[in-house]
Protein backbone atom coordinates (compact mmCIF):
# COMPACT_ATOMS: atom_id res chain seq x y z
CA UNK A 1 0.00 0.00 0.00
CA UNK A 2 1.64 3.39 -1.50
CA UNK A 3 2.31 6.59 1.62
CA UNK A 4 -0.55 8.19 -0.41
CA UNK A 5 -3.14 5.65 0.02
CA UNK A 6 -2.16 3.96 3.24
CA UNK A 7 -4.70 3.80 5.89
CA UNK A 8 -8.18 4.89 6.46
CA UNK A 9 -8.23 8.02 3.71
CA UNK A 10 -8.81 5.36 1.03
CA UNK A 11 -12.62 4.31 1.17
CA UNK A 12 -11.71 0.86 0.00
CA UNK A 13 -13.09 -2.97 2.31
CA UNK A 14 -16.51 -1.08 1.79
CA UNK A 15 -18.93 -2.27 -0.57
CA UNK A 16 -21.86 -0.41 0.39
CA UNK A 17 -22.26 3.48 -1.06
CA UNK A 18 -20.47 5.86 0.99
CA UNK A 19 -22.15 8.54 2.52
CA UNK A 20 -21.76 12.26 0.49
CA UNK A 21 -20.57 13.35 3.23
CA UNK A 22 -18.26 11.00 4.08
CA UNK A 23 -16.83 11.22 0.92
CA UNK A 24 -16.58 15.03 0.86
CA UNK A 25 -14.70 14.88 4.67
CA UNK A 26 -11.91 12.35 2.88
CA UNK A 27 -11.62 14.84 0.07
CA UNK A 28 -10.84 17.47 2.47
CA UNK A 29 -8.68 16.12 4.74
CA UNK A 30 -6.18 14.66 2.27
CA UNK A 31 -3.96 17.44 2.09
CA UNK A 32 -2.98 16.93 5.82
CA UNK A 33 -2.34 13.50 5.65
CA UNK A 34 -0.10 14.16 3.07
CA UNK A 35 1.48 16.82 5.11
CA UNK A 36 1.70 13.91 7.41
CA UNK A 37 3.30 11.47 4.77
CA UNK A 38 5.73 13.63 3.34
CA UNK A 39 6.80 15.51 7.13
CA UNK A 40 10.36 16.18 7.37
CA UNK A 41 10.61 14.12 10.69
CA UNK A 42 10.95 10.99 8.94
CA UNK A 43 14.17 12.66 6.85
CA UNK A 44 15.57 14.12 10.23
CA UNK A 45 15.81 10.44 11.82
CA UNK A 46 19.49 8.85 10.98
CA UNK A 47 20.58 7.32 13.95
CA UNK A 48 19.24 5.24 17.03
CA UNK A 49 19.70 7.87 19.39
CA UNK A 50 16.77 10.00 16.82
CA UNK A 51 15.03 6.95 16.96
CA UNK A 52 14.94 6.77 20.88
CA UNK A 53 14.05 10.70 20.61
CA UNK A 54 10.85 9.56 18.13
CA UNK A 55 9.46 6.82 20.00
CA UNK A 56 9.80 8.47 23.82
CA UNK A 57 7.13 10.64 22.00
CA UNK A 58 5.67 8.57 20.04
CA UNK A 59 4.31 6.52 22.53
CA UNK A 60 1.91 9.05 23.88
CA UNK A 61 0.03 8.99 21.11
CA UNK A 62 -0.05 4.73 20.87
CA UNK A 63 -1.28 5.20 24.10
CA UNK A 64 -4.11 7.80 24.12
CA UNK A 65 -4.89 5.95 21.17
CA UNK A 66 -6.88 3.49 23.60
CA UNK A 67 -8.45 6.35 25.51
CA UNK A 68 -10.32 7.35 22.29
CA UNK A 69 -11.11 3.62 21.62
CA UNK A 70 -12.37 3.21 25.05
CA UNK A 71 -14.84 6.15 25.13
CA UNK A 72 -16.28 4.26 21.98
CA UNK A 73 -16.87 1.23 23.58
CA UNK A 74 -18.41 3.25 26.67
CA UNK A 75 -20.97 4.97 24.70
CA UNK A 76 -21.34 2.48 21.77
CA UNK A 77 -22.15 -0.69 23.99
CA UNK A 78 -23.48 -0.94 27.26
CA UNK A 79 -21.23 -1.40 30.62
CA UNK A 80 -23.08 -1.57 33.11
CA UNK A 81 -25.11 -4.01 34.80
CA UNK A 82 -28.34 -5.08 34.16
CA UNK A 83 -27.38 -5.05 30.60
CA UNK A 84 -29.73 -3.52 27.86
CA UNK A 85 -28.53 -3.58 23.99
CA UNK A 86 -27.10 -0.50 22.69
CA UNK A 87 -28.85 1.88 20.48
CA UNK A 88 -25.79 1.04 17.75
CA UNK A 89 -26.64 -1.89 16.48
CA UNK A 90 -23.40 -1.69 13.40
CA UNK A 91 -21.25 0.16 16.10
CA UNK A 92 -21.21 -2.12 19.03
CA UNK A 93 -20.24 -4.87 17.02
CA UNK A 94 -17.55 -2.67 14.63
CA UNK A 95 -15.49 -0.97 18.38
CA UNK A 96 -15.78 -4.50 20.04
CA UNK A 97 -13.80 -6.15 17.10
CA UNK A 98 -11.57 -3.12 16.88
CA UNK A 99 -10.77 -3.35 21.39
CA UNK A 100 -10.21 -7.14 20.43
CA UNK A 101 -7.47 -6.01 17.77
CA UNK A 102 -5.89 -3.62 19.76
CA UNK A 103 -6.15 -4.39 23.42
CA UNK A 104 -5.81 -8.06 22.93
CA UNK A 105 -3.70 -9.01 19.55
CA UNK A 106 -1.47 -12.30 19.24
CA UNK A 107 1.97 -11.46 19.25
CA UNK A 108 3.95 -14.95 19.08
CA UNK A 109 1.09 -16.75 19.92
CA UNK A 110 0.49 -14.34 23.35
CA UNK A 111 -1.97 -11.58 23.83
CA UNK A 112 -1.15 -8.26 25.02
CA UNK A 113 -2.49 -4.85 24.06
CA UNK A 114 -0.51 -2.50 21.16
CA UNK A 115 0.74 -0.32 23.91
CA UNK A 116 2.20 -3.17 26.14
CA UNK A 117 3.90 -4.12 22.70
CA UNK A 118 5.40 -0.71 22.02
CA UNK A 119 6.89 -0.28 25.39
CA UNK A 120 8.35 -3.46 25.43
CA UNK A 121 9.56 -2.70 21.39
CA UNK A 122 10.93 0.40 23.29
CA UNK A 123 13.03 -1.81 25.63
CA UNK A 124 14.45 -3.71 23.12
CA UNK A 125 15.65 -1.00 21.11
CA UNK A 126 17.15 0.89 24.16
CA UNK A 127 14.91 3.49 24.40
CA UNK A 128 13.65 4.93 27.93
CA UNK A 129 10.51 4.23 29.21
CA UNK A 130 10.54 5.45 32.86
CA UNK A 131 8.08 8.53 31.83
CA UNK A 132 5.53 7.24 30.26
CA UNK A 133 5.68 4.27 32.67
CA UNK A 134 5.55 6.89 35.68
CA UNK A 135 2.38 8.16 34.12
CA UNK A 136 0.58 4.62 33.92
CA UNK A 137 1.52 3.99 37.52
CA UNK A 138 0.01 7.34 38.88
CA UNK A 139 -3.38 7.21 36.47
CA UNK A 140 -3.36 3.48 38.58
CA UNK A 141 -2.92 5.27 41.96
CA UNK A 142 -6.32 7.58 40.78
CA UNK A 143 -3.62 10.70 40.11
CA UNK A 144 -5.24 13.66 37.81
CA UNK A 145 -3.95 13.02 34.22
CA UNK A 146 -3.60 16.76 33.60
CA UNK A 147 -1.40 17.58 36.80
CA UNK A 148 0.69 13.86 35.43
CA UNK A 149 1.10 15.66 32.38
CA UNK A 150 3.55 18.27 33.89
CA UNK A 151 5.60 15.51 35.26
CA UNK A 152 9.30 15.56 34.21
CA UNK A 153 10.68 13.54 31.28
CA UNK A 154 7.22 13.99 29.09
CA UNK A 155 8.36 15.73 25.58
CA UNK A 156 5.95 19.20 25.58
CA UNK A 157 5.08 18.18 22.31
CA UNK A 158 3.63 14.85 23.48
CA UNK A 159 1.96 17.04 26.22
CA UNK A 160 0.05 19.06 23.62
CA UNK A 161 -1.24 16.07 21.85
CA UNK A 162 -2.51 13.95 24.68
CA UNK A 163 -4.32 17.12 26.01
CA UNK A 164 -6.08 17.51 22.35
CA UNK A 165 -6.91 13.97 22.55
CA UNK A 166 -8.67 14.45 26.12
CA UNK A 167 -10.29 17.92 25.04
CA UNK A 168 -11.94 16.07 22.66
CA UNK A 169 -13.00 13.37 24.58
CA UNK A 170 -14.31 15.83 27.20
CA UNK A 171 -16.96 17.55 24.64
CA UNK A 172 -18.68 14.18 24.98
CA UNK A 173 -19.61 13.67 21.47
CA UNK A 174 -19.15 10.25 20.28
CA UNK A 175 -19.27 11.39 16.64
CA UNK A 176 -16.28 13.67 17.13
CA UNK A 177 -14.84 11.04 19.40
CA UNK A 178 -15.17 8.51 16.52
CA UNK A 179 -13.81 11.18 13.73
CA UNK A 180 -10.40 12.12 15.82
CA UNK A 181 -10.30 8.08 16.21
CA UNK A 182 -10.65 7.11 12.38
CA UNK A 183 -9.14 10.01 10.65
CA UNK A 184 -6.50 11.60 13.39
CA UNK A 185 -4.85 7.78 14.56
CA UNK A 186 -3.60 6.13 10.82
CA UNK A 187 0.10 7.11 11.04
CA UNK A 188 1.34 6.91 7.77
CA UNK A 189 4.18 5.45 7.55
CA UNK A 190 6.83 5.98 4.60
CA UNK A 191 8.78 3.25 3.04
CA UNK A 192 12.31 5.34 3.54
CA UNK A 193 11.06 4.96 7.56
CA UNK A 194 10.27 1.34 7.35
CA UNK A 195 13.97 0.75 5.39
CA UNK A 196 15.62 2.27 7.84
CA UNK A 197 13.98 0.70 10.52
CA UNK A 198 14.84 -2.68 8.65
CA UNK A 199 18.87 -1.72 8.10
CA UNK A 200 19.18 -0.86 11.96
CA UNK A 201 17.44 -3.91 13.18
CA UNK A 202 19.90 -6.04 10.91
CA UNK A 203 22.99 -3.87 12.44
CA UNK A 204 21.13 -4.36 16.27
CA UNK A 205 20.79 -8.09 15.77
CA UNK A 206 17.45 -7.61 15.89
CA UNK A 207 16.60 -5.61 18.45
CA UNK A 208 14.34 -3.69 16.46
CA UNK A 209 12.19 -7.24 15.46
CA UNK A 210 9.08 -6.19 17.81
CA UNK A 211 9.21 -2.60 16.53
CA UNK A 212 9.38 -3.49 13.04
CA UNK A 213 5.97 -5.68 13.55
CA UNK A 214 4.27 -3.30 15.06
CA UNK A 215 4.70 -1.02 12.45
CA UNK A 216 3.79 -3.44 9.91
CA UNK A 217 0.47 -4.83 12.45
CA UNK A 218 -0.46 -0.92 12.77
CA UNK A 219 -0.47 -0.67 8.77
CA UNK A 220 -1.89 -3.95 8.24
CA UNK A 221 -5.35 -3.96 10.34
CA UNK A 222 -5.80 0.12 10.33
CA UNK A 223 -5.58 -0.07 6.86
CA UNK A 224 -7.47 -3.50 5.68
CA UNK A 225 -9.83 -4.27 8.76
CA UNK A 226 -10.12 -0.87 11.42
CA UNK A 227 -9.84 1.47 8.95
CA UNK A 228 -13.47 0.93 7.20
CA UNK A 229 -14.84 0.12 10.68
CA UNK A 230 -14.11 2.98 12.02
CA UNK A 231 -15.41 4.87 8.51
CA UNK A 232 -19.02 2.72 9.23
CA UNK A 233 -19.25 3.88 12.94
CA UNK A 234 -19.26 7.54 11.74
CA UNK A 235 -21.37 7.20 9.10
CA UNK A 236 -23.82 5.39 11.47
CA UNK A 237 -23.38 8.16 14.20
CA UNK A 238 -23.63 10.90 11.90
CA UNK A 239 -26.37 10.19 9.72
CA UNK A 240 -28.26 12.54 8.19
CA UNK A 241 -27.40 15.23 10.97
CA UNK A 242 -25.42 18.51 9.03
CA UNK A 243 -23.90 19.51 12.71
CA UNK A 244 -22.94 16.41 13.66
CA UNK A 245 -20.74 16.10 10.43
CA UNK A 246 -19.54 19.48 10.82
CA UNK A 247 -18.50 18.56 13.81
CA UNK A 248 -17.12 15.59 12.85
CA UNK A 249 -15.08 16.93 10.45
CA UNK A 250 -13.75 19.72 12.36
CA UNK A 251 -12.98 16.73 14.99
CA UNK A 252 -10.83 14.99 12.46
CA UNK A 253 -9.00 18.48 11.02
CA UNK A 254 -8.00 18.71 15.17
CA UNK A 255 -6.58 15.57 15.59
CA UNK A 256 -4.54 15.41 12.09
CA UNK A 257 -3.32 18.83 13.34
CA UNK A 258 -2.39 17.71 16.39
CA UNK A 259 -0.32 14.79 14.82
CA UNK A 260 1.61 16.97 12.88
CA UNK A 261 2.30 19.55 15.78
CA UNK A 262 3.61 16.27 17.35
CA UNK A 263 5.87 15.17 14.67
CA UNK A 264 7.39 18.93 14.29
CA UNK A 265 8.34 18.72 17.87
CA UNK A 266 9.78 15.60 17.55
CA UNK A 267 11.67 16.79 14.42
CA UNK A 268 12.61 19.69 16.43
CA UNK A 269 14.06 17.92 19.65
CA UNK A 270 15.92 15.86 16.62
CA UNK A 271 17.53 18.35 14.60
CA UNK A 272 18.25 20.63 17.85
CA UNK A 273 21.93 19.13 19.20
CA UNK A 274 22.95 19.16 15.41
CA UNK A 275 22.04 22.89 15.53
């Protein structure tokens, strides 16, 4: 799958008519996922120490990743007890194969979520993980996420993204929820990445293996299986409502935005001791 077609922008694993809409939201938000595709960050990474620099920050974003996910399956299904069906009859079934995927996927024949899998990819490859790790153990202690934020050792451009990502959430709108999910999450990944990925493992005797699947996994089920879920649940939650699409839309413009604030910081932090 090409850099310009990769991921959910390409309407394809979906044999029903699309929505107008729908279609018309794509349209418009291709020229930031090209900005995405073609962003300098990926040129600016040519060692491992860049690489450690790219996935400390990085892994912010695999991880609020599941936040979004989760506030899907909150409003989409129904949690509590007694149980009463869901008013989403397409949805429900769409987010629970999608938490499946990504809080439960088969690596070597054991499950564990994407972002268990990333940190320990992390590990491997040297990188450090005490931040982010220091976050997870005070949101398990019932710590405020916002005042976790400020701790040390979180990149400010990582910062800014997971508070986007929990602004949204906040506004309690599954269909913006839903658009920041499908169109804001596909990380488009450029074959000149994925080589050089590939060379350093083979230099590291492999101790980029776990990083180079997940890249690969990411590509593989956002693009051929989550991808046109995701692009059903909106349609579904949308409908034939003008604001809700508007807001959708404007959902997905914020997110994409916030990925590529991301990626200049990390491109920044890069390129800054070669300054």
């Amino acid at each position: 799958m090409s850099v310009e077609t990769a991921g959910v922008v390409e309407l394809t694993g979906w044999n029903d008519a699309q929505p107008l809409p729908l279609q018309e939201l794509v349209e418009r938000l291709e020229p930031l996922y090209r900005r995405l595709a073609e962003h300098r960050v990926y040129r600016t990474i040519g060692s491992i120490e860049d690489l450690h620099v790219f996935v400390e920050a990085h892994v912010y974003a695999v991880w609020d990743f599941m936040s979004l996910l989760k506030t899907l399956q909150r409003g989409l299904t129904c949690v509590v007890v007694p149980w009463v069906p869901s008013r989403y009859p397409l949805s429900r079934r769409l987010v629970n194969e999608i938490v499946l995927g990504e809080e439960s996927d088969l690596y070597a024949g054991r499950p564990a979520s994407h972002f268990e899998l990333y940190l320990t990819a992390m590990r491997q490859c040297g990188a450090s993980t005490g931040a982010i790790e220091t976050l997870i153990a005070g949101l398990r202690r019932g710590e405020d996420l916002d005042g976790l934020l400020d701790g040390p050792g979180i990149p400010e451009a990582a910062r800014r993204f997971v508070r986007t990502t929990f602004a949204c959430i906040g506004t309690g709108k599954l269909h913006a929820v839903a658009a920041a999910f499908t169109f804001g999450r596909e990380d488009l990944i450029p074959d000149m990445f994925r080589s050089f990925i590939r060379d350093q493992n083979e230099a590291m005797s492999g101790r980029l293996e776990m990083l180079r699947w997940y890249l690969g996994r990411h590509i593989e089920v956002d693009g051929d299986e989550h991808g046109p879920m995701a692009l059903r649940m909106i349609a579904e939650l949308c409908g034939e409502d003008e604001i809700r699409w508007r807001e959708a839309g404007a959902a997905a413009e914020e997110a994409l935005l916030a990925r590529i604030a991301l990626w200049d910081g990390i491109a920044e932090e890069i390129e800054r001791p070669k300054a």
